[in-house]
PDB file of N, CA and C in Angstrom:
ATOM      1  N   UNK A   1     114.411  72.175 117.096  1.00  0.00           N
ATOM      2  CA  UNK A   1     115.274  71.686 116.032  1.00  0.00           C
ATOM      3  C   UNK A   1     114.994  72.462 114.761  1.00  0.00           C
ATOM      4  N   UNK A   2     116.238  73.119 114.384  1.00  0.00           N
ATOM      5  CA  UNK A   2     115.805  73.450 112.682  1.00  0.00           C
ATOM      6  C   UNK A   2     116.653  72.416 111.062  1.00  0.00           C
ATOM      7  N   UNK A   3     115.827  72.661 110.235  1.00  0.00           N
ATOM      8  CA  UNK A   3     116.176  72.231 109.399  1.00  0.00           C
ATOM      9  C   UNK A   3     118.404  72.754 109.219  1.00  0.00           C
ATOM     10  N   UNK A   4     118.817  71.654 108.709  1.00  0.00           N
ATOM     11  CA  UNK A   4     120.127  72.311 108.422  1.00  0.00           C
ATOM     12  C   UNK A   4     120.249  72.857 107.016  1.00  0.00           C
ATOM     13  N   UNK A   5     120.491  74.124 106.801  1.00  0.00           N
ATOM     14  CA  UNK A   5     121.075  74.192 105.229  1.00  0.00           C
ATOM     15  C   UNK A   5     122.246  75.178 105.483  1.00  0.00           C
ATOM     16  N   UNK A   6     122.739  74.739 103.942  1.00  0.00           N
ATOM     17  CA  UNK A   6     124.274  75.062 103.373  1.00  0.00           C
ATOM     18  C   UNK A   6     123.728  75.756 102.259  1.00  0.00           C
ATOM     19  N   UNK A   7     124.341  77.336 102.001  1.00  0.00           N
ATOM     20  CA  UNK A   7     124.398  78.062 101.063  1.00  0.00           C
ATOM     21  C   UNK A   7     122.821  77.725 100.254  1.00  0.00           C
ATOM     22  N   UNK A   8     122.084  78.191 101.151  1.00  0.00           N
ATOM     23  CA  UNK A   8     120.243  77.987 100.865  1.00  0.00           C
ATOM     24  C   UNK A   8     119.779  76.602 100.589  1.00  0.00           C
ATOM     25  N   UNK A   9     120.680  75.592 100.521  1.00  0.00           N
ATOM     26  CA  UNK A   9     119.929  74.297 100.338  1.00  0.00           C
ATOM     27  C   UNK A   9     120.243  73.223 101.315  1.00  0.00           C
ATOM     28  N   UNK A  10     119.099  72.325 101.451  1.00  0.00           N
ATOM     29  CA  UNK A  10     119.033  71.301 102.655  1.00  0.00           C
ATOM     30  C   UNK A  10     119.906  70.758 102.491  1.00  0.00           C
ATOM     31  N   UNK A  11     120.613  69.922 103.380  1.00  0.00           N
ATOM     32  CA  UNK A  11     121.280  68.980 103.859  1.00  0.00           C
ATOM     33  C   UNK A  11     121.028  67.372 103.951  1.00  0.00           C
ATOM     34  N   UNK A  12     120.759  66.503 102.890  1.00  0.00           N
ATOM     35  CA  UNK A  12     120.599  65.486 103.023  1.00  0.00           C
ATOM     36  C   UNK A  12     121.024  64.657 104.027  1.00  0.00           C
ATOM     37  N   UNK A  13     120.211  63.530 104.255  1.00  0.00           N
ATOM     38  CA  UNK A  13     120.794  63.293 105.651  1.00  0.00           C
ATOM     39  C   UNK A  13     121.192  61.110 105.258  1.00  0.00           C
ATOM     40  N   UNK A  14     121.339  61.484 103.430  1.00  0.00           N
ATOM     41  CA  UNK A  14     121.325  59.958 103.188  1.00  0.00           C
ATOM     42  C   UNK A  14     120.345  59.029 103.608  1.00  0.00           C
ATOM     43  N   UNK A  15     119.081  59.246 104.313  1.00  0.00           N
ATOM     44  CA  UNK A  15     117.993  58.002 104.379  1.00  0.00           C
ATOM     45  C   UNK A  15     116.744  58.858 103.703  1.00  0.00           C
ATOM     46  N   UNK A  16     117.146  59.223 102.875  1.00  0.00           N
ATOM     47  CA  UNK A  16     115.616  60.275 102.109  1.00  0.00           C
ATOM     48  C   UNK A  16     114.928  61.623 102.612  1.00  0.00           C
ATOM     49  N   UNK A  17     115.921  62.319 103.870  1.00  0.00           N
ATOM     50  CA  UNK A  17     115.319  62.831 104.425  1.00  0.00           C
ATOM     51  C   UNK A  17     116.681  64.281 104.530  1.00  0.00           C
ATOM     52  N   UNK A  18     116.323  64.887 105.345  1.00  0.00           N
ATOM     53  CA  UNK A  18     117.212  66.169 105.684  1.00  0.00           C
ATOM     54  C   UNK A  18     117.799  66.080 107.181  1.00  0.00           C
ATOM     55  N   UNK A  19     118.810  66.489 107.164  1.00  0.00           N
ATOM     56  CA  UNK A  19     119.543  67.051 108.443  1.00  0.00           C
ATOM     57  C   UNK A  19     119.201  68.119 109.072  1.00  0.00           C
ATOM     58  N   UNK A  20     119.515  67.829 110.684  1.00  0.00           N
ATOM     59  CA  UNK A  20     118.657  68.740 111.671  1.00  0.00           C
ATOM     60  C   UNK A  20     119.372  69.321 112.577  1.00  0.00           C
ATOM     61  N   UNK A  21     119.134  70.342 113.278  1.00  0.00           N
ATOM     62  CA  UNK A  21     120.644  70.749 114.133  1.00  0.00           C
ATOM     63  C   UNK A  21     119.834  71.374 115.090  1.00  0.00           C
ATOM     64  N   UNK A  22     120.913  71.371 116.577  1.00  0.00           N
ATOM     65  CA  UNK A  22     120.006  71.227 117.421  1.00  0.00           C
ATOM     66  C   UNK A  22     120.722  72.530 118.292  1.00  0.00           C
ATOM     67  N   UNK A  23     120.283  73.162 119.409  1.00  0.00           N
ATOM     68  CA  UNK A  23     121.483  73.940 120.421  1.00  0.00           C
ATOM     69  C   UNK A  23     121.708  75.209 119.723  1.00  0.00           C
ATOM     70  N   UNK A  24     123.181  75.879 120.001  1.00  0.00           N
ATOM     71  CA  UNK A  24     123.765  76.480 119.258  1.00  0.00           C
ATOM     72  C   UNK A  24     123.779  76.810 117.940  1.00  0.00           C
ATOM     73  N   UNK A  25     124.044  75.479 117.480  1.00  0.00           N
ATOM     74  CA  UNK A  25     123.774  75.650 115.905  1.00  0.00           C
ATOM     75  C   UNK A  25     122.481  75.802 115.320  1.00  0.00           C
ATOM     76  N   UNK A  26     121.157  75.119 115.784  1.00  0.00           N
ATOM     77  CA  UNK A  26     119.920  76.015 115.274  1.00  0.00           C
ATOM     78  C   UNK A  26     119.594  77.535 115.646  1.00  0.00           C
ATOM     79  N   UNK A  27     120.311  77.723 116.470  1.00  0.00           N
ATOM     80  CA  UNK A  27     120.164  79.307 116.409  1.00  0.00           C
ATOM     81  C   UNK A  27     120.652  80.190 115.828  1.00  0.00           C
ATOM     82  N   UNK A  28     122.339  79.800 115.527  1.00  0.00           N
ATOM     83  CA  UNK A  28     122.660  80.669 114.552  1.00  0.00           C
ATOM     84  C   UNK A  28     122.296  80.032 112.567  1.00  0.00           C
ATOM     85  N   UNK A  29     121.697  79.091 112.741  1.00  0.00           N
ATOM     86  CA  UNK A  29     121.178  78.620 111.709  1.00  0.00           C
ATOM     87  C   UNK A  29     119.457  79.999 111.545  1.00  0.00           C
ATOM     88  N   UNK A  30     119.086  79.878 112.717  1.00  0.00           N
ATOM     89  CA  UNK A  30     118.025  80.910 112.665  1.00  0.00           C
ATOM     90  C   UNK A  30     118.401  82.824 112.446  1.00  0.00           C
ATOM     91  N   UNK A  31     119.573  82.956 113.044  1.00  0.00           N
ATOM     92  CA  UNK A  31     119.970  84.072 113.178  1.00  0.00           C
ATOM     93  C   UNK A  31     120.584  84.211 111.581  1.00  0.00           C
ATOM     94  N   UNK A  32     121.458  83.248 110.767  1.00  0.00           N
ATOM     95  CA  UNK A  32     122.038  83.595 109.429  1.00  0.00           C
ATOM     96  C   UNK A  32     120.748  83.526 108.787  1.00  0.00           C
ATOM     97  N   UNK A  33     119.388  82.756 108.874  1.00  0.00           N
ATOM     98  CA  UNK A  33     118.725  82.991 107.998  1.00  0.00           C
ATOM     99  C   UNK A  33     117.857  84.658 108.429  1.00  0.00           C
ATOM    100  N   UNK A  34     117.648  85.178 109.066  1.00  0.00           N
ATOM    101  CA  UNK A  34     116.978  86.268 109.657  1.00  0.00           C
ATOM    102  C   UNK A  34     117.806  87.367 109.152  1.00  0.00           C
ATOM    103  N   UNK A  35     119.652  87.287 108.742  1.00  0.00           N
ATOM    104  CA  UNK A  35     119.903  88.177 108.923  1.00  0.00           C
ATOM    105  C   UNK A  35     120.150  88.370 106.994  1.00  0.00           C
ATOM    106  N   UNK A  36     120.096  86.963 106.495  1.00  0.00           N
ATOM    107  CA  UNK A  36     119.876  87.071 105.082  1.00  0.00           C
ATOM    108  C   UNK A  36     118.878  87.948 104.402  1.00  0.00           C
ATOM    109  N   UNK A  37     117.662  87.019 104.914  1.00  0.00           N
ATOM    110  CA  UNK A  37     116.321  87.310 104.137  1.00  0.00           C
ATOM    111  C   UNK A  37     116.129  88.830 103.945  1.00  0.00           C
ATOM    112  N   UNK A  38     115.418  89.327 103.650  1.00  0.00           N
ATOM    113  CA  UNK A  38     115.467  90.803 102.912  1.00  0.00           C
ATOM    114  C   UNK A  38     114.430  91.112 103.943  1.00  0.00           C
ATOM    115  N   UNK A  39     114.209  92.095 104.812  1.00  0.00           N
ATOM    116  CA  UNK A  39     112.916  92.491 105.408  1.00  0.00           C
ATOM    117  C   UNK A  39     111.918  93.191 105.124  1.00  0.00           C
ATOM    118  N   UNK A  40     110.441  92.500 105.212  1.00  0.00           N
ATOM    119  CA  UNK A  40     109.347  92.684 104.262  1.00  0.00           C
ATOM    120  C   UNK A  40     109.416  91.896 103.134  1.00  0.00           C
ATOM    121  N   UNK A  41     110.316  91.030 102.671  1.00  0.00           N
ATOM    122  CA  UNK A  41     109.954  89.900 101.813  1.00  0.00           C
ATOM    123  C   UNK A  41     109.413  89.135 102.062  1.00  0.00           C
ATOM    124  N   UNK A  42     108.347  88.880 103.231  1.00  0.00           N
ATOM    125  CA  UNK A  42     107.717  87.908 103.385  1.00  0.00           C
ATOM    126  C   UNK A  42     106.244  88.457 103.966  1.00  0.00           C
ATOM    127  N   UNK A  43     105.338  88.748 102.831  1.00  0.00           N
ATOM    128  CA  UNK A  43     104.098  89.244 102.942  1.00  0.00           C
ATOM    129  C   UNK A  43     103.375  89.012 104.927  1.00  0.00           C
ATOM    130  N   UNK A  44     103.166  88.029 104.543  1.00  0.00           N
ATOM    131  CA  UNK A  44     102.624  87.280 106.211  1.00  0.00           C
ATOM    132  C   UNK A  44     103.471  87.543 107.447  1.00  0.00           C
ATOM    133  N   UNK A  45     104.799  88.211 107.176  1.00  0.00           N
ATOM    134  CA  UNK A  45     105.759  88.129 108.461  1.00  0.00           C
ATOM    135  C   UNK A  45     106.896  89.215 108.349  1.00  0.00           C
ATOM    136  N   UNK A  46     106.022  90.779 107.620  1.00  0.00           N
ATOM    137  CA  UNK A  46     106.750  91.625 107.043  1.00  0.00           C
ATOM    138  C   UNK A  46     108.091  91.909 107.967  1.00  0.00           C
ATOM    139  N   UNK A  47     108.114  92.029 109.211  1.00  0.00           N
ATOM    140  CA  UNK A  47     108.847  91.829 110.213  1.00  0.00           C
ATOM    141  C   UNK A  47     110.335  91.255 110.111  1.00  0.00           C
ATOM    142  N   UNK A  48     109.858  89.787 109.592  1.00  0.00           N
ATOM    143  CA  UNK A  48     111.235  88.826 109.595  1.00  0.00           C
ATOM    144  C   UNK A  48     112.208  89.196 108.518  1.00  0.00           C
ATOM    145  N   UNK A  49     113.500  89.718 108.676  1.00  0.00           N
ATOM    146  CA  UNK A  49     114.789  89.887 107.705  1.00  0.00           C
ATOM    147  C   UNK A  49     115.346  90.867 108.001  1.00  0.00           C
ATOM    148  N   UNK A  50     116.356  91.251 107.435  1.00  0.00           N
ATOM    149  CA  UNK A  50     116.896  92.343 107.866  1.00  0.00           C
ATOM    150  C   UNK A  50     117.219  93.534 106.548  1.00  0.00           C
ATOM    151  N   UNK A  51     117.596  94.429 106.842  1.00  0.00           N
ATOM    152  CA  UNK A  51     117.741  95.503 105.881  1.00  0.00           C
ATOM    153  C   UNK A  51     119.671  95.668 105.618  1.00  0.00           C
ATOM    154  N   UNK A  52     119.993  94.384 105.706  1.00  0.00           N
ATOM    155  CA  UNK A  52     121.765  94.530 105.236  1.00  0.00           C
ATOM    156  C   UNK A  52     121.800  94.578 104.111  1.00  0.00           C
ATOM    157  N   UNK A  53     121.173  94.302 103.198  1.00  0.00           N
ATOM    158  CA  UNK A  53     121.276  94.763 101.674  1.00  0.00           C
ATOM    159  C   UNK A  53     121.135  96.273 101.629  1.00  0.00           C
ATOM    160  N   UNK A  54     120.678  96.771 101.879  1.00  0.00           N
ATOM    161  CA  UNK A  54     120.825  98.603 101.778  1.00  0.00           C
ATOM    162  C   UNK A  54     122.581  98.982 102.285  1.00  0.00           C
ATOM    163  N   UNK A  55     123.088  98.424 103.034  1.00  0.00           N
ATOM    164  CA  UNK A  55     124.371  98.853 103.021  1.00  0.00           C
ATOM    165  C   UNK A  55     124.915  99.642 102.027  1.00  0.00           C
ATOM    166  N   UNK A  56     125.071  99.065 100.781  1.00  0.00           N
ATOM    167  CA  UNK A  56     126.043  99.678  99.934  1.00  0.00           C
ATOM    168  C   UNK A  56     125.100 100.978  99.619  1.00  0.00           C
ATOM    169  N   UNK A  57     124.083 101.171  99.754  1.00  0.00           N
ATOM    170  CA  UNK A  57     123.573 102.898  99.718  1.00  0.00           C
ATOM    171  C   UNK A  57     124.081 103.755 100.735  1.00  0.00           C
ATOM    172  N   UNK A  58     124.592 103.294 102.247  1.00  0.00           N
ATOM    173  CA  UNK A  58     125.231 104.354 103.188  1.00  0.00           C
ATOM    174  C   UNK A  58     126.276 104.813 102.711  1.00  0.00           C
ATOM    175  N   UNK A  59     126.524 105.752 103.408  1.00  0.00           N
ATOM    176  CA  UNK A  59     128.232 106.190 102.940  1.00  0.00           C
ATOM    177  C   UNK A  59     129.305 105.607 104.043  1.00  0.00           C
ATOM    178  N   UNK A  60     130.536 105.132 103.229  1.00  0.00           N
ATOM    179  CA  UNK A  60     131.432 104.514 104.004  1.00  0.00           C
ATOM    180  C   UNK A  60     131.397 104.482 105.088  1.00  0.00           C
ATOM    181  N   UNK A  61     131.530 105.862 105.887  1.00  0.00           N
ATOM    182  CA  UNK A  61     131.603 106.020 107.307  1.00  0.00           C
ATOM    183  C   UNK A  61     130.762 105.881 108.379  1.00  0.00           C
ATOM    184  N   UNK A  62     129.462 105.473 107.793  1.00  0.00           N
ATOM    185  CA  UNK A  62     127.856 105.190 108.579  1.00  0.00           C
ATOM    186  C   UNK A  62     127.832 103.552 108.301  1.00  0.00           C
ATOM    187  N   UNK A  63     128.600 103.151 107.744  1.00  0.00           N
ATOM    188  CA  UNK A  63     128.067 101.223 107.154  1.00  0.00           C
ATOM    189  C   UNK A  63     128.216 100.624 108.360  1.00  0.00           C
ATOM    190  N   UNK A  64     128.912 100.832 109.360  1.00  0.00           N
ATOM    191  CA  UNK A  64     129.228  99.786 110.558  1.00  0.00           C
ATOM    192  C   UNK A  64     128.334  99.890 111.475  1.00  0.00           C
ATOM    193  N   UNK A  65     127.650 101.331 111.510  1.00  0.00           N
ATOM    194  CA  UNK A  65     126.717 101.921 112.718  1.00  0.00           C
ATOM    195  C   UNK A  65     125.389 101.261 111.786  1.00  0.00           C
ATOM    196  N   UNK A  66     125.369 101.473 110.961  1.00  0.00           N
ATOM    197  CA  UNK A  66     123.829 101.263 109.979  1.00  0.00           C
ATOM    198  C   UNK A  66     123.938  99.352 110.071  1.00  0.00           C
ATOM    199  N   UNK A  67     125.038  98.561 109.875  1.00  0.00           N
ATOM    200  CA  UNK A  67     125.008  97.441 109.756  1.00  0.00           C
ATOM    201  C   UNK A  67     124.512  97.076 111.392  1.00  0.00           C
ATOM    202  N   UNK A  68     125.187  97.440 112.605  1.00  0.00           N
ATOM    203  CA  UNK A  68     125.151  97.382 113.537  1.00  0.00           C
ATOM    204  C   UNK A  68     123.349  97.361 114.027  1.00  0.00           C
ATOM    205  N   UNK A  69     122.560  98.539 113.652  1.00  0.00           N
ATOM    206  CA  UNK A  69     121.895  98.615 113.403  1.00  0.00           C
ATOM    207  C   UNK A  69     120.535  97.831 113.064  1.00  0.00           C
ATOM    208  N   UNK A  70     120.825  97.413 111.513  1.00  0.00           N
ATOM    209  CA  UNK A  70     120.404  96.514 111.037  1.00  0.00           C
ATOM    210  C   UNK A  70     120.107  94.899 111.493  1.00  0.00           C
ATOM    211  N   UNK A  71     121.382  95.000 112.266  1.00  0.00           N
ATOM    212  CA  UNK A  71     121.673  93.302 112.701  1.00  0.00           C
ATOM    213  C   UNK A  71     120.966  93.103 114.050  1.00  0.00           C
ATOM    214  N   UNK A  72     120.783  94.369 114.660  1.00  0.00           N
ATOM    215  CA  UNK A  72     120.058  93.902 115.930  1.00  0.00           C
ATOM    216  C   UNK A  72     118.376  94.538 115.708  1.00  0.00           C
ATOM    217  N   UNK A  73     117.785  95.052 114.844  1.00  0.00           N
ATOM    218  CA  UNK A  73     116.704  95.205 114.478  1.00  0.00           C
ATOM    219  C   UNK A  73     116.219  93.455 113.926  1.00  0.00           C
ATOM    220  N   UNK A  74     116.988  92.751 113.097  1.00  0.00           N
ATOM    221  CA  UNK A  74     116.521  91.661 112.655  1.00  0.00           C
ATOM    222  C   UNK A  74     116.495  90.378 113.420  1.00  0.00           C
ATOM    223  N   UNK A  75     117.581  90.507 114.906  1.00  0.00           N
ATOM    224  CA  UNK A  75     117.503  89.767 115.978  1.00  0.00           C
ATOM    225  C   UNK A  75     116.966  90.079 116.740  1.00  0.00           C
ATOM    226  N   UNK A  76     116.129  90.927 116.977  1.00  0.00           N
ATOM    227  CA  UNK A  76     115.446  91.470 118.206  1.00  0.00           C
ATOM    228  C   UNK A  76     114.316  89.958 118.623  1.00  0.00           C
ATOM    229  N   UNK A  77     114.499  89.489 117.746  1.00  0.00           N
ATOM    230  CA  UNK A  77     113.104  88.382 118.354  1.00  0.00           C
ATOM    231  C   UNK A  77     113.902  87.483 119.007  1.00  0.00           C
ATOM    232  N   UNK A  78     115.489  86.813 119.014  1.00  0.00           N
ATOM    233  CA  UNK A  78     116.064  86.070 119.540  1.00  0.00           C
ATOM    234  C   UNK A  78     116.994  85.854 120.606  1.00  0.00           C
ATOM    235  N   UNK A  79     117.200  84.845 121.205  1.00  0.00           N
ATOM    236  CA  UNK A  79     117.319  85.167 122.308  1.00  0.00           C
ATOM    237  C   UNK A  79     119.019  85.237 122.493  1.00  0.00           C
ATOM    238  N   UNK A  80     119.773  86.787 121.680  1.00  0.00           N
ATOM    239  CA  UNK A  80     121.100  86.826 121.466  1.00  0.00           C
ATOM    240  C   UNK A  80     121.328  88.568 121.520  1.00  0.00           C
ATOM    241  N   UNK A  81     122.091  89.228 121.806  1.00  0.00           N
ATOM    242  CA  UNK A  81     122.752  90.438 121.666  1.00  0.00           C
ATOM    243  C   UNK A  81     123.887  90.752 120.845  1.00  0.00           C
ATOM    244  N   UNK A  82     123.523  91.332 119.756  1.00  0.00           N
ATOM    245  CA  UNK A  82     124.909  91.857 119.013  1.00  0.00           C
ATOM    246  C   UNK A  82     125.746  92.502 119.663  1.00  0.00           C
ATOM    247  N   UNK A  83     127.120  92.152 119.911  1.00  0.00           N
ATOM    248  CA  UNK A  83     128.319  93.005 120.632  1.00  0.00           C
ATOM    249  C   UNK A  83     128.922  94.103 119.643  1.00  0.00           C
ATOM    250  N   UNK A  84     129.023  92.793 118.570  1.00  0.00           N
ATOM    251  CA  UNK A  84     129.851  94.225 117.456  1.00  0.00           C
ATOM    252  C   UNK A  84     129.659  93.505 115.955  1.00  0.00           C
ATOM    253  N   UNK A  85     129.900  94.354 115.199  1.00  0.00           N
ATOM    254  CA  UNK A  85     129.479  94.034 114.035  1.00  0.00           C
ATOM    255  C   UNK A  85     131.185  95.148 112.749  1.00  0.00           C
ATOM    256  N   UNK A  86     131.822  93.688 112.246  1.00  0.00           N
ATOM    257  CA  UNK A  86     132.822  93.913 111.530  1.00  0.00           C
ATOM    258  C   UNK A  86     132.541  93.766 109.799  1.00  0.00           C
ATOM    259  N   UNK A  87     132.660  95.180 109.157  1.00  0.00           N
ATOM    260  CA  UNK A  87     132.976  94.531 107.718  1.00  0.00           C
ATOM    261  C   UNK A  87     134.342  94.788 107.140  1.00  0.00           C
ATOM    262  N   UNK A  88     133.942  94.460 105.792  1.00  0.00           N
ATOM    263  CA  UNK A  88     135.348  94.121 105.054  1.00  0.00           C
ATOM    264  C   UNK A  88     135.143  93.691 103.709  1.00  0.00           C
ATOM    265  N   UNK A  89     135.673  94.429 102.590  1.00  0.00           N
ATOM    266  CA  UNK A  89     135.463  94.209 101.404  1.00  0.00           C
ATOM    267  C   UNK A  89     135.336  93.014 100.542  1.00  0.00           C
ATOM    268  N   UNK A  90     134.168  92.469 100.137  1.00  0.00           N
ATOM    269  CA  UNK A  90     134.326  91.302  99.434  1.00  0.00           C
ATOM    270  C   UNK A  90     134.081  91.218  97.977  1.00  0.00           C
ATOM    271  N   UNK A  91     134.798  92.411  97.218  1.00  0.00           N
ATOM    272  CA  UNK A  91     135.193  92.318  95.802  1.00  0.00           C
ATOM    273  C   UNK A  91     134.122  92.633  94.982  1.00  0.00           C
ATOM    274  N   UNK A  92     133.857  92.811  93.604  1.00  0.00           N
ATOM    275  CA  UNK A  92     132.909  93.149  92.855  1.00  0.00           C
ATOM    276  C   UNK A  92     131.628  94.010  93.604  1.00  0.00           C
ATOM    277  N   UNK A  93     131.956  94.957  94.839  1.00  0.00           N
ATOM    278  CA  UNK A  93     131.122  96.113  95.203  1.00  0.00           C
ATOM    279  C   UNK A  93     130.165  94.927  96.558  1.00  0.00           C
ATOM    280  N   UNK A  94     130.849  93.899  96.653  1.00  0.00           N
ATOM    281  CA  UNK A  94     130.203  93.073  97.705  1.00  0.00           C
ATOM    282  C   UNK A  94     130.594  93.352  99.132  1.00  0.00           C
ATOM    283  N   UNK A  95     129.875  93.856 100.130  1.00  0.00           N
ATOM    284  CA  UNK A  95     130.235  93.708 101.803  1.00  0.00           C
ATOM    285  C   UNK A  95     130.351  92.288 102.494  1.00  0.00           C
ATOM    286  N   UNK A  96     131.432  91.911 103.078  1.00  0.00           N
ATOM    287  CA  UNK A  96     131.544  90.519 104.141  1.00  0.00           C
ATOM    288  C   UNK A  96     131.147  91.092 105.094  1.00  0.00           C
ATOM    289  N   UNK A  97     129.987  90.963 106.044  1.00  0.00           N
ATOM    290  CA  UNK A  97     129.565  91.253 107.283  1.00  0.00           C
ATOM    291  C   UNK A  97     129.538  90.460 108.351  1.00  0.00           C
ATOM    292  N   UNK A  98     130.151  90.041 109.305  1.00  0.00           N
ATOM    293  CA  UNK A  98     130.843  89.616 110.405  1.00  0.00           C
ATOM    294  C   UNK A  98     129.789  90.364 111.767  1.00  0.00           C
ATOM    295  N   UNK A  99     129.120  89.359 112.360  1.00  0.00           N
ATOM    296  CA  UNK A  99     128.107  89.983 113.580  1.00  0.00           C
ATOM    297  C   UNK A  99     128.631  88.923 114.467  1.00  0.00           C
ATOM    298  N   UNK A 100     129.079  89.461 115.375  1.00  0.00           N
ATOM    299  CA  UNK A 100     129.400  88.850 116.754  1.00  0.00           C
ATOM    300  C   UNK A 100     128.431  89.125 117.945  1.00  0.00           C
ATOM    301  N   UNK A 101     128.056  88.174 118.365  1.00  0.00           N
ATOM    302  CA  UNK A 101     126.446  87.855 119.189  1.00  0.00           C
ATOM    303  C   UNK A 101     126.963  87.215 120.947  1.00  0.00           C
ATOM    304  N   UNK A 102     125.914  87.608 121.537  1.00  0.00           N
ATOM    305  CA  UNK A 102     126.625  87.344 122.973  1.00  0.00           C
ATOM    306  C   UNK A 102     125.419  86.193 123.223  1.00  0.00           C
ATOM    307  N   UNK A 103     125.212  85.210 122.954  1.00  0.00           N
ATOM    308  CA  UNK A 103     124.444  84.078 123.437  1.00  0.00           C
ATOM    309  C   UNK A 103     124.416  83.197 124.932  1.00  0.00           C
ATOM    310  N   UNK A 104     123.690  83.955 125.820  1.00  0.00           N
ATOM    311  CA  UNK A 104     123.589  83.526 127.187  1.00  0.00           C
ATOM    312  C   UNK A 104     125.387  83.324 128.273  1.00  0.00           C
ATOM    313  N   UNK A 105     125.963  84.280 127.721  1.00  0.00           N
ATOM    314  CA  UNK A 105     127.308  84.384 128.300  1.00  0.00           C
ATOM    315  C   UNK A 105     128.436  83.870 126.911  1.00  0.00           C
ATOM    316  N   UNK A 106     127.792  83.291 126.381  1.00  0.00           N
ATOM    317  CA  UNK A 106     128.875  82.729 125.447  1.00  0.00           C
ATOM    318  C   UNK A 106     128.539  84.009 124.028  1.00  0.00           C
ATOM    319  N   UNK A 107     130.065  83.513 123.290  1.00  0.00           N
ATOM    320  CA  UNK A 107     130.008  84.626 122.255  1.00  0.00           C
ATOM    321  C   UNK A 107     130.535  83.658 120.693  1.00  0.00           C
ATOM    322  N   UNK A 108     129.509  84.250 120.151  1.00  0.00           N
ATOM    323  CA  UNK A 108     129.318  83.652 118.609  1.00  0.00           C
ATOM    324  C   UNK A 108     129.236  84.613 117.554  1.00  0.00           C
ATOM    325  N   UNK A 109     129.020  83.745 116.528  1.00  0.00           N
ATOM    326  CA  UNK A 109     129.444  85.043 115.188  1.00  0.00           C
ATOM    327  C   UNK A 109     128.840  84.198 113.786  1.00  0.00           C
ATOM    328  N   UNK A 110     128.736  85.126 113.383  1.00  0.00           N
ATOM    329  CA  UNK A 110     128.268  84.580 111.913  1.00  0.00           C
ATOM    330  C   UNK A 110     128.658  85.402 110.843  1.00  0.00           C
ATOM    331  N   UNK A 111     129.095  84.888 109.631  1.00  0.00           N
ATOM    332  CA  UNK A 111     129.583  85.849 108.309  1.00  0.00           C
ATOM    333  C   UNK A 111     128.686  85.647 107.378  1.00  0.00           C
ATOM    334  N   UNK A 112     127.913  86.483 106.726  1.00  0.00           N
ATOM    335  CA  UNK A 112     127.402  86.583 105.456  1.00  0.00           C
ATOM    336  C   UNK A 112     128.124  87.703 104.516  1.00  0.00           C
ATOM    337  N   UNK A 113     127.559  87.910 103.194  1.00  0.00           N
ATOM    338  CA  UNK A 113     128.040  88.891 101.997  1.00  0.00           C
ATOM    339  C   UNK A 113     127.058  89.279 101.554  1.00  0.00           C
ATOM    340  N   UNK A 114     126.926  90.467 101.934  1.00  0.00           N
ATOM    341  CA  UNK A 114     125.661  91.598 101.452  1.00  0.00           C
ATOM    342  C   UNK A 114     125.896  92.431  99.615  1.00  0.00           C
TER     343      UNK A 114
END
């Protein structure tokens, strides 16, 4: 079970406590946070995060292979395969990054903004 959060903060669960998610959804709850976190921001677990913030240093035509890249370097610990990995402009010099994951036959996806 992982903790649930929304846009970095817990999920109250109304009896004083937090919401928990279980299956599917703790994994890509594990996979959006893995693919957030910055890698090497975490002294003890230099390992965990990914390097999608460097994006906007590639040049246009390398961002999908480099994101691609990126996204399965930071999942390598879980138990999912990136199929493909889509971006798309999200305004003020921001990337929408779109990773589509093959989870034990089934296929999932997650969007963040790098």
């Amino acid at each position: 079970m992982e903790t649930k959060l929304i846009q970095g903060d817990y999920v109250p669960d109304g009896l004083g406590g937090v919401e928990r998610c279980a299956g599917a959804e703790a994994l890509l709850a594990r996979v959006l946070f893995r693919l957030t976190a910055r890698r090497g921001q975490f002294p003890l677990l230099p390992q965990l995060g990914s390097q999608l913030y460097l994006l906007g240093k590639e040049s246009p035509g390398s961002r999908a292979s480099a994101a691609r890249k990126f996204a399965a370097e930071a999942l390598a610990e879980e138990d999912v395969a990136v199929t493909d990995v889509q971006l798309s402009s999200a305004g003020q010099g921001h990337i929408q990054v779109t990773v589509l994951l093959d989870y034990r036959g089934s296929q999932l996806s997650v969007t963040l903004t790098v």
